[in-house]
Protein backbone atom coordinates (compact mmCIF):
# COMPACT_ATOMS: atom_id res chain seq x y z
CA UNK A 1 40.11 -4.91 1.04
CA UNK A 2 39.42 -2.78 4.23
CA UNK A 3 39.14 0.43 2.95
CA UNK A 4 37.45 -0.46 -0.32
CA UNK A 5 34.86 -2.27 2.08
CA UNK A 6 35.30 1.38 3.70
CA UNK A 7 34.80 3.53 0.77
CA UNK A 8 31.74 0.97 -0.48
CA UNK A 9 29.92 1.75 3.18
CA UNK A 10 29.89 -2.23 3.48
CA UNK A 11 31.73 -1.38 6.91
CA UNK A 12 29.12 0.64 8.79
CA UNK A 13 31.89 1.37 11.73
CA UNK A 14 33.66 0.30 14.28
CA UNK A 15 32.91 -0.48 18.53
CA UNK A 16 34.45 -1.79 21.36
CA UNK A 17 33.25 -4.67 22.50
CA UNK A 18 32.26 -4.72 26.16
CA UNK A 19 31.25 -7.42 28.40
CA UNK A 20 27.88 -7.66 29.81
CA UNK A 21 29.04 -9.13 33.22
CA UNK A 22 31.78 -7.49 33.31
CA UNK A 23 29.90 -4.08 33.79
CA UNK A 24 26.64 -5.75 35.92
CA UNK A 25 24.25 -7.18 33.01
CA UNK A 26 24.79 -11.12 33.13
CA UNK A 27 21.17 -11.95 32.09
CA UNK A 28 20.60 -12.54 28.41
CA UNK A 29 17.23 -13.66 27.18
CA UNK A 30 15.52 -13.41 23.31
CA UNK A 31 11.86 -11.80 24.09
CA UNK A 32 9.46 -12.53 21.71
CA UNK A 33 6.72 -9.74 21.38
CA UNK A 34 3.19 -10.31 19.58
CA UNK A 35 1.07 -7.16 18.89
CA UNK A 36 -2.04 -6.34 19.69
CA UNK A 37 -3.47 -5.88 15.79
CA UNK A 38 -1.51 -5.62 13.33
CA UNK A 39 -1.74 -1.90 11.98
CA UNK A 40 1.01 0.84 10.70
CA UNK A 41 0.20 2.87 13.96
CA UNK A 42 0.35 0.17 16.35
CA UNK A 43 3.89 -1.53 14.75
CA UNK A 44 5.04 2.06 14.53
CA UNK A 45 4.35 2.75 18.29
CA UNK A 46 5.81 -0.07 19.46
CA UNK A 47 8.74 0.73 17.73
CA UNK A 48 8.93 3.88 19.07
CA UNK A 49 8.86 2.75 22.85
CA UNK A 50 11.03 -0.31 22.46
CA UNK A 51 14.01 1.92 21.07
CA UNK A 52 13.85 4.16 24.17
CA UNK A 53 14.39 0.69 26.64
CA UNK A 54 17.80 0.63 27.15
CA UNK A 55 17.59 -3.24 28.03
CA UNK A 56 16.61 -3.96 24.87
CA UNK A 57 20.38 -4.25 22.61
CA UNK A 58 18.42 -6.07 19.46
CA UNK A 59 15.05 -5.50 17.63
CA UNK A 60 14.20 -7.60 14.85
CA UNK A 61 10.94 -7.69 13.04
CA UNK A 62 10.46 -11.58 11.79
CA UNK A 63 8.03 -13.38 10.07
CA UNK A 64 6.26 -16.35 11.99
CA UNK A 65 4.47 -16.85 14.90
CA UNK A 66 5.33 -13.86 16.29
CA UNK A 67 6.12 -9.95 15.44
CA UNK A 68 9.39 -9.18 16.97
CA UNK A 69 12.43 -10.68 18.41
CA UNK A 70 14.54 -8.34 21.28
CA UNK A 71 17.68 -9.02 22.58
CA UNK A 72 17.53 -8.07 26.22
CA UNK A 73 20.26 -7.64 28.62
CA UNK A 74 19.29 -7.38 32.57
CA UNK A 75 21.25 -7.39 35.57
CA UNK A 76 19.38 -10.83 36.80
CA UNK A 77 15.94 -12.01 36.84
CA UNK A 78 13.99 -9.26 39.02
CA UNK A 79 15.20 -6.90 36.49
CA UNK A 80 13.92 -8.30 33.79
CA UNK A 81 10.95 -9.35 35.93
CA UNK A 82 10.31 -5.43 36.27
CA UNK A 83 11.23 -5.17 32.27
CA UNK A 84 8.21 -7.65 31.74
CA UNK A 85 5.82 -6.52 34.28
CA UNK A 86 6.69 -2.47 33.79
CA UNK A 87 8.83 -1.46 31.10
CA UNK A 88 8.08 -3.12 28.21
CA UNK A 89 3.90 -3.30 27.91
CA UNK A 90 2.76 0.32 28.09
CA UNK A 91 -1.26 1.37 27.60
CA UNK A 92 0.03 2.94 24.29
CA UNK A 93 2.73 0.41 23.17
CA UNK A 94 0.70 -2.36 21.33
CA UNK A 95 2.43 -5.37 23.24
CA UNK A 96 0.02 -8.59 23.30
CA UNK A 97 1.85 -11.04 23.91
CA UNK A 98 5.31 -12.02 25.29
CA UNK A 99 7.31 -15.36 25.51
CA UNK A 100 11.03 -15.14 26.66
CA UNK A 101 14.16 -17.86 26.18
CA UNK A 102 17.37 -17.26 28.28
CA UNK A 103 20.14 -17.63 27.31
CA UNK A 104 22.67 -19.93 29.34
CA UNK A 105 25.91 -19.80 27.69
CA UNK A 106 26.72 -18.95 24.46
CA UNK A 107 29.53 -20.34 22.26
CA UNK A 108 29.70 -17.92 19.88
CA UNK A 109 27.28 -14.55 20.02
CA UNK A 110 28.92 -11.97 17.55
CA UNK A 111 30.54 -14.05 14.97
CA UNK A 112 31.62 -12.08 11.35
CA UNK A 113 29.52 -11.58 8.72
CA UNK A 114 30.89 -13.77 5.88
CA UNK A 115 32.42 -12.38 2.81
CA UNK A 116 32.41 -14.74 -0.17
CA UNK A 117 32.30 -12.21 -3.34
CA UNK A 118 33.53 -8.74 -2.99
CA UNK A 119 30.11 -6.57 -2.84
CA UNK A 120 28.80 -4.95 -5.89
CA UNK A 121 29.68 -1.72 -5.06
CA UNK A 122 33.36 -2.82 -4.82
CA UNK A 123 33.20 -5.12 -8.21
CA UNK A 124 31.40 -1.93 -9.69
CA UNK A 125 34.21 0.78 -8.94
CA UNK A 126 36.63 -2.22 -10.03
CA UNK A 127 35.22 -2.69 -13.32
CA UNK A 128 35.56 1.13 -14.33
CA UNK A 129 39.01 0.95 -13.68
C-alpha cells in the first residue's frame, strides 16, 4: 500500500519530527489574521510576507469571521510579543486585525490523515490491470 500511495503522489514525503521545546520554541498559539480589504493584491501580499516569517509553521486561508489561521511557534511570550507588535503587520502587508489563542497542552497535534478507500488514482491504475 506504501508505494502505490508512493507512485499515486498521495504521500507527498517524508520529515523528521522535531520537538519545539526541545530546540527553544515552547510557545504555540493559532493567530487569527483579518485583512485590511479584501482584494487579489492585498490577500496576495500578505501571503507573500507571512511565508518569509519563520515563526509562522501553518497558514490556512478559512472561511468565517476571519481570513487566515497561522500556526506560530515562539520561544515565549516577548517573542511573540515582538511577532505581534513587529513582524507580522508591515505598512505593505494588509494585516487588520489579529486575535491569538495559545495553546496549553496538546493531546494529540499531528495525528494521520485517515485512509478509508484507496485513492482514485490507486483504484484507477488497479482497474487497468
Amino acid at each position: 500500500l506504501i508505494e502505490k500511495l508512493e507512485q499515486s503522489g498521495a504521500i507527498e514525503g517524508y520529515s523528521a519530527r522535531v520537538s519545539a521545546a526541545a530546540v527553544g520554541r515552547s510557545t504555540l498559539a493559532f493567530v487569527h489574521v483579518s485583512l485590511t480589504e479584501h482584494t487579489l493584491a492585498v490577500h496576495q501580499a500578505f501571503l507573500r510576507h507571512v511565508v518569509t516569517l519563520d515563526d509562522v509553521i501553518e497558514v490556512h486561508h478559512i472561511a468565517g469571521d476571519q481570513d487566515f489561521l497561522l500556526k506560530v511557534v515562539v520561544r515565549d511570550i516577548a517573542a511573540f510579543e515582538a511577532f505581534i507588535l513587529h513582524r507580522l503587520p508591515t505598512p505593505t502587508s494588509g494585516v487588520g486585525r489579529i486575535s491569538s489563542t495559545f495553546v496549553l497542552s496538546s493531546a494529540r497535534d499531528r495525528g494521520p490523515i485517515p485512509i478509508d478507500d484507496p485513492p482514485s488514482a490507486i483504484r484507477n491504475e488497479e482497474a487497468r490491470r
